[in-house]
N, C-alpha and C. Protein backbone atom coordinates (compact mmCIF):
# COMPACT_ATOMS: atom_id res chain seq x y z
N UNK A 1 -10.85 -27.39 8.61
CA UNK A 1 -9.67 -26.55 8.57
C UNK A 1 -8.45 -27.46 8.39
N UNK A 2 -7.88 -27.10 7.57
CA UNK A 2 -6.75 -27.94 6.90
C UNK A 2 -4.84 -27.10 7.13
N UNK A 3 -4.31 -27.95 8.19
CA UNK A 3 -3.15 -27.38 8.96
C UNK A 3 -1.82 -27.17 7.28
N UNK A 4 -1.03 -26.55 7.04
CA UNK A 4 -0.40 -26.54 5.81
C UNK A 4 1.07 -26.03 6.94
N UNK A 5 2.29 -26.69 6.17
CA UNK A 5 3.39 -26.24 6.70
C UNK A 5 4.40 -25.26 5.80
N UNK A 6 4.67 -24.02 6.10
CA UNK A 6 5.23 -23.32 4.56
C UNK A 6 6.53 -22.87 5.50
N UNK A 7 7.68 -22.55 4.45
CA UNK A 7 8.65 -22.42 4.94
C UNK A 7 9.55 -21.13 4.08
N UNK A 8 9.54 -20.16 5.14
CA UNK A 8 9.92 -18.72 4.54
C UNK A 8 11.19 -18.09 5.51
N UNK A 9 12.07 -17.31 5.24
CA UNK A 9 13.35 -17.00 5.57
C UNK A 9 13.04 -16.55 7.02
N UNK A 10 14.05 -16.35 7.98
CA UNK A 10 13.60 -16.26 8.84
C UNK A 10 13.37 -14.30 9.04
N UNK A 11 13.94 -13.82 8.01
CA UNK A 11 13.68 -12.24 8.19
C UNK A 11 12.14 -12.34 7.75
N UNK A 12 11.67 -13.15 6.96
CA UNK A 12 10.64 -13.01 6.53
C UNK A 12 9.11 -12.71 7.34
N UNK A 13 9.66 -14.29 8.31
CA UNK A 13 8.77 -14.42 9.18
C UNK A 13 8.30 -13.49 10.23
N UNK A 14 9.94 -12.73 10.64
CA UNK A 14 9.67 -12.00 11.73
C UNK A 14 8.93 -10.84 11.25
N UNK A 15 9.32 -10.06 9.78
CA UNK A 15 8.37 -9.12 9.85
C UNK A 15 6.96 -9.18 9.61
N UNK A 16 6.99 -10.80 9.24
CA UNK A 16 5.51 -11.05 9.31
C UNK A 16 4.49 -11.17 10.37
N UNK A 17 5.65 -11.48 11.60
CA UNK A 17 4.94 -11.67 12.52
C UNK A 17 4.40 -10.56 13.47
N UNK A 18 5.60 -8.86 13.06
CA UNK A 18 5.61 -7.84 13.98
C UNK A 18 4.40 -7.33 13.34
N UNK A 19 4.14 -7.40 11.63
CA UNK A 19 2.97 -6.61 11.31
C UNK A 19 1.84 -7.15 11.67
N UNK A 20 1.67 -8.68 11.52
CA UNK A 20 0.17 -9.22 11.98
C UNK A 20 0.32 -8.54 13.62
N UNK A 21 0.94 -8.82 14.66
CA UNK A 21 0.81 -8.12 15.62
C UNK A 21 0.55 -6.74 16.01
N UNK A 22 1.01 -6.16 15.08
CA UNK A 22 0.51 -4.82 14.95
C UNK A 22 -0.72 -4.50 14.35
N UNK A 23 -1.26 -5.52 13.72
CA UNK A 23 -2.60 -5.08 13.35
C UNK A 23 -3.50 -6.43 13.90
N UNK A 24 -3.11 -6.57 15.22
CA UNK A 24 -3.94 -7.48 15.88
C UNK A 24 -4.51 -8.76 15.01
N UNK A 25 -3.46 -9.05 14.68
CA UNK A 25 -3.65 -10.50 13.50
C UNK A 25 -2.94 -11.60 13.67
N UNK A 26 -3.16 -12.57 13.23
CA UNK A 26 -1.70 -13.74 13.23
C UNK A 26 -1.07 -13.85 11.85
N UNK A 27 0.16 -14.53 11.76
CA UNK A 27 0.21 -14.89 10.75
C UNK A 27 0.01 -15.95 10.07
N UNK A 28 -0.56 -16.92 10.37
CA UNK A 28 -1.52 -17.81 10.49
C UNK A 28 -2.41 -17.10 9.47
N UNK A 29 -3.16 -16.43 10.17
CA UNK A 29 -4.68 -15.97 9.49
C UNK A 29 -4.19 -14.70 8.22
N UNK A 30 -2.78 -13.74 8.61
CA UNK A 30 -2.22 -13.18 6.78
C UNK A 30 -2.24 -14.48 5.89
N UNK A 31 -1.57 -15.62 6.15
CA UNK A 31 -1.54 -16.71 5.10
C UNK A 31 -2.90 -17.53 5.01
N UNK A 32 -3.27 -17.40 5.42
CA UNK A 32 -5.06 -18.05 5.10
C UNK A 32 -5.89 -17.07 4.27
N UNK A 33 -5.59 -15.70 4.71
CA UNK A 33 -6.86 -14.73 4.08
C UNK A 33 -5.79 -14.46 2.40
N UNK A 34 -4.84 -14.70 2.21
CA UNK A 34 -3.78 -14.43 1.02
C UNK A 34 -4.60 -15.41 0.54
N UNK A 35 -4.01 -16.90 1.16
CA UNK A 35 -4.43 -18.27 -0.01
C UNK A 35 -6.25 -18.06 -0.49
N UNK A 36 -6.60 -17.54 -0.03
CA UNK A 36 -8.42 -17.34 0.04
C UNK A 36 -8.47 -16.30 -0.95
N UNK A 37 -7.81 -15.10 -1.29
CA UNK A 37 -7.81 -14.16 -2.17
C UNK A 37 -7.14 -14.77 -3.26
N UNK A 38 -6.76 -15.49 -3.06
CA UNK A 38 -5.83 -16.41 -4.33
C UNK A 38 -7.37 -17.31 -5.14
N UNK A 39 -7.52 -18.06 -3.97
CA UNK A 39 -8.58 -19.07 -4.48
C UNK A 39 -9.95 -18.48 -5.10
N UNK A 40 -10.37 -16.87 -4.40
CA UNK A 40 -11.80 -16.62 -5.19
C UNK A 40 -11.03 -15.87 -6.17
N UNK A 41 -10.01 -15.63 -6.85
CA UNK A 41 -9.14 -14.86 -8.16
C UNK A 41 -9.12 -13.67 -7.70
N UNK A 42 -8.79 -13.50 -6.44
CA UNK A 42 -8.42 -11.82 -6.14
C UNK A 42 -7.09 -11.56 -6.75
N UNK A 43 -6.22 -12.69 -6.96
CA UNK A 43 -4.61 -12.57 -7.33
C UNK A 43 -3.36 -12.01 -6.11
N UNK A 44 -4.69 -12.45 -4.52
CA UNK A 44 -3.41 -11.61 -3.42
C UNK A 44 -3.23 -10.01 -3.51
N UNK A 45 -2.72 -9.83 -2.50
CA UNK A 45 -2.46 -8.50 -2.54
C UNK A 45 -4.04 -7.42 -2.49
N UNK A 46 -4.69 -7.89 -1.63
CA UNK A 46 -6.45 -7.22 -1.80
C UNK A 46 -6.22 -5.44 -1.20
N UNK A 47 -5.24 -5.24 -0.68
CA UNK A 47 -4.97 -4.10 -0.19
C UNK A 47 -4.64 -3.09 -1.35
N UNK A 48 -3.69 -3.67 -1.97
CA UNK A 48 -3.27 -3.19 -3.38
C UNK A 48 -4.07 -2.81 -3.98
N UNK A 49 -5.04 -3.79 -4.43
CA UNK A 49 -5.80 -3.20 -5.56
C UNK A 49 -7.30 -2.35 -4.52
N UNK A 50 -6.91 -2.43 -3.27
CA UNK A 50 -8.04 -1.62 -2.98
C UNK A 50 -7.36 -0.11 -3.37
N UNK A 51 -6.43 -0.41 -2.83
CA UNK A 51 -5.73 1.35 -3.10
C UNK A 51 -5.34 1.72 -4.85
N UNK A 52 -5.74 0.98 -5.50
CA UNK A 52 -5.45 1.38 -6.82
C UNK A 52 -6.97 1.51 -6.95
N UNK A 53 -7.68 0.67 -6.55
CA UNK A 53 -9.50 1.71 -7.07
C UNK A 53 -9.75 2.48 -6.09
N UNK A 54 -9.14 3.28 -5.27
CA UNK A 54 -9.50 4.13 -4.71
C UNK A 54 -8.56 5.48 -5.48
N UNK A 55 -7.30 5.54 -5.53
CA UNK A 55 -6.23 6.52 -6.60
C UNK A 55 -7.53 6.66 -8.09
N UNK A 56 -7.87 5.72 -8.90
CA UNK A 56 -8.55 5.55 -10.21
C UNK A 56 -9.64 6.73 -9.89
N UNK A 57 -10.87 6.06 -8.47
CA UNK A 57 -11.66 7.41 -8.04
C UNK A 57 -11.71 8.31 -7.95
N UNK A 58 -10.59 8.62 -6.81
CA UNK A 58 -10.18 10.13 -6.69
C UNK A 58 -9.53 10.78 -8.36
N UNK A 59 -8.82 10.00 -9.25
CA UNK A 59 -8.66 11.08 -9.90
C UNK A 59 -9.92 11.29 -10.87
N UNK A 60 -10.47 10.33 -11.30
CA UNK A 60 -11.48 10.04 -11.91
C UNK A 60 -12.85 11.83 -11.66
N UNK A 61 -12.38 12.14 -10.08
CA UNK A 61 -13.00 13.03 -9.62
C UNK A 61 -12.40 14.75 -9.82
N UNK A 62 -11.46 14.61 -10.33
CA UNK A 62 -10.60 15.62 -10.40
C UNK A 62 -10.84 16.27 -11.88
N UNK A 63 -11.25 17.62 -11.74
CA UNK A 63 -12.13 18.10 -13.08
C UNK A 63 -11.22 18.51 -13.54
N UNK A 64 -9.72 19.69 -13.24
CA UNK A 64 -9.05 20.54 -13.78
C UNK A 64 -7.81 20.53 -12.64
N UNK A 65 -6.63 20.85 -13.38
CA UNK A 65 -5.46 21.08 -12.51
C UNK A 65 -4.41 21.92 -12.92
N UNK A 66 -4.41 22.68 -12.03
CA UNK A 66 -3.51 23.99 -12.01
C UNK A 66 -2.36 23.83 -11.48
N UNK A 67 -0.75 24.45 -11.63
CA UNK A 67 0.20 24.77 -10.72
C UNK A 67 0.16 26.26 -10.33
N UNK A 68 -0.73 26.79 -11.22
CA UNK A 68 -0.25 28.32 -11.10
C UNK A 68 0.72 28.97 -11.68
N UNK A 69 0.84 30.18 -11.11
CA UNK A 69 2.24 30.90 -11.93
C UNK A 69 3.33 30.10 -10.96
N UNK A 70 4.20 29.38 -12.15
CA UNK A 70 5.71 29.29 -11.64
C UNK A 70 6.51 30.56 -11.25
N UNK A 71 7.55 30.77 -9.73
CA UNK A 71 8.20 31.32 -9.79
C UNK A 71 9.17 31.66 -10.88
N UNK A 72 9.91 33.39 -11.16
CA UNK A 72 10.83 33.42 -11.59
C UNK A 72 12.28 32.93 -10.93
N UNK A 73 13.59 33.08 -11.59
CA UNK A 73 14.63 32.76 -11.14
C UNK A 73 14.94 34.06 -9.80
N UNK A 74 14.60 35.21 -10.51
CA UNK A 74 14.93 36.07 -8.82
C UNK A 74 14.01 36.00 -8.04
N UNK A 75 12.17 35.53 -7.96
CA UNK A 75 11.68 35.29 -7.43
C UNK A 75 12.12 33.99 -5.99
N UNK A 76 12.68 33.26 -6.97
CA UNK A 76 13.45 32.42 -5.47
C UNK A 76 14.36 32.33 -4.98
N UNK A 77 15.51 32.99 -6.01
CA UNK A 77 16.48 33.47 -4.95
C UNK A 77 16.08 34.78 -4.02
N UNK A 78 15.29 35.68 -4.54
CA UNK A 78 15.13 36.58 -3.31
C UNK A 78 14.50 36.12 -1.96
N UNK A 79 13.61 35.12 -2.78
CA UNK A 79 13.05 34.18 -1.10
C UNK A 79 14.30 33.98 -0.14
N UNK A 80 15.17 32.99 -1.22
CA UNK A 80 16.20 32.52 -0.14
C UNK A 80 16.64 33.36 0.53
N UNK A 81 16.83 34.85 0.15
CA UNK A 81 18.12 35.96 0.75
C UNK A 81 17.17 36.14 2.14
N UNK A 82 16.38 36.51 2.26
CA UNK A 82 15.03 36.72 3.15
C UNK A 82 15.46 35.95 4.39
């Protein structure tokens, strides 16, 4: 294990440090598992592209899409009067 010294603003740090804490992490180990997604060519950001192949799926799954009948113009103002 190889110690590295990086140097980031100090707003930076702190919200780096409230989210690894919030998800029971260090930031230590956000910048190790980043440089590691870097090194096997994930390109960083592994969250990202999990949530972009998961959006691709779901629509991928989506056969047909409807809005329905649009309201008319007195259709929603009479809502509003209501």
């Amino acid at each position: 294990m190889k110690n590295i010294t990086v140097s980031v603003p100090e707003d930076v740090y702190r919200a780096a440090r409230m989210w690894a804490a919030e998800h029971d992490t260090s930031v230590s180990a956000l910048v190790g598992e980043y440089l590691g997604s870097l090194a096997r060519g994930g390109g960083g950001g592994g969250e990202f592209e999990r949530l972009e192949a998961q959006q691709r799926r779901i629509q991928a799954e989506i056969q047909s899409f409807s809005v329905g009948r649009h309201p008319g113009r007195e259709d929603v103002h009479e809502r509003a009067v209501r």
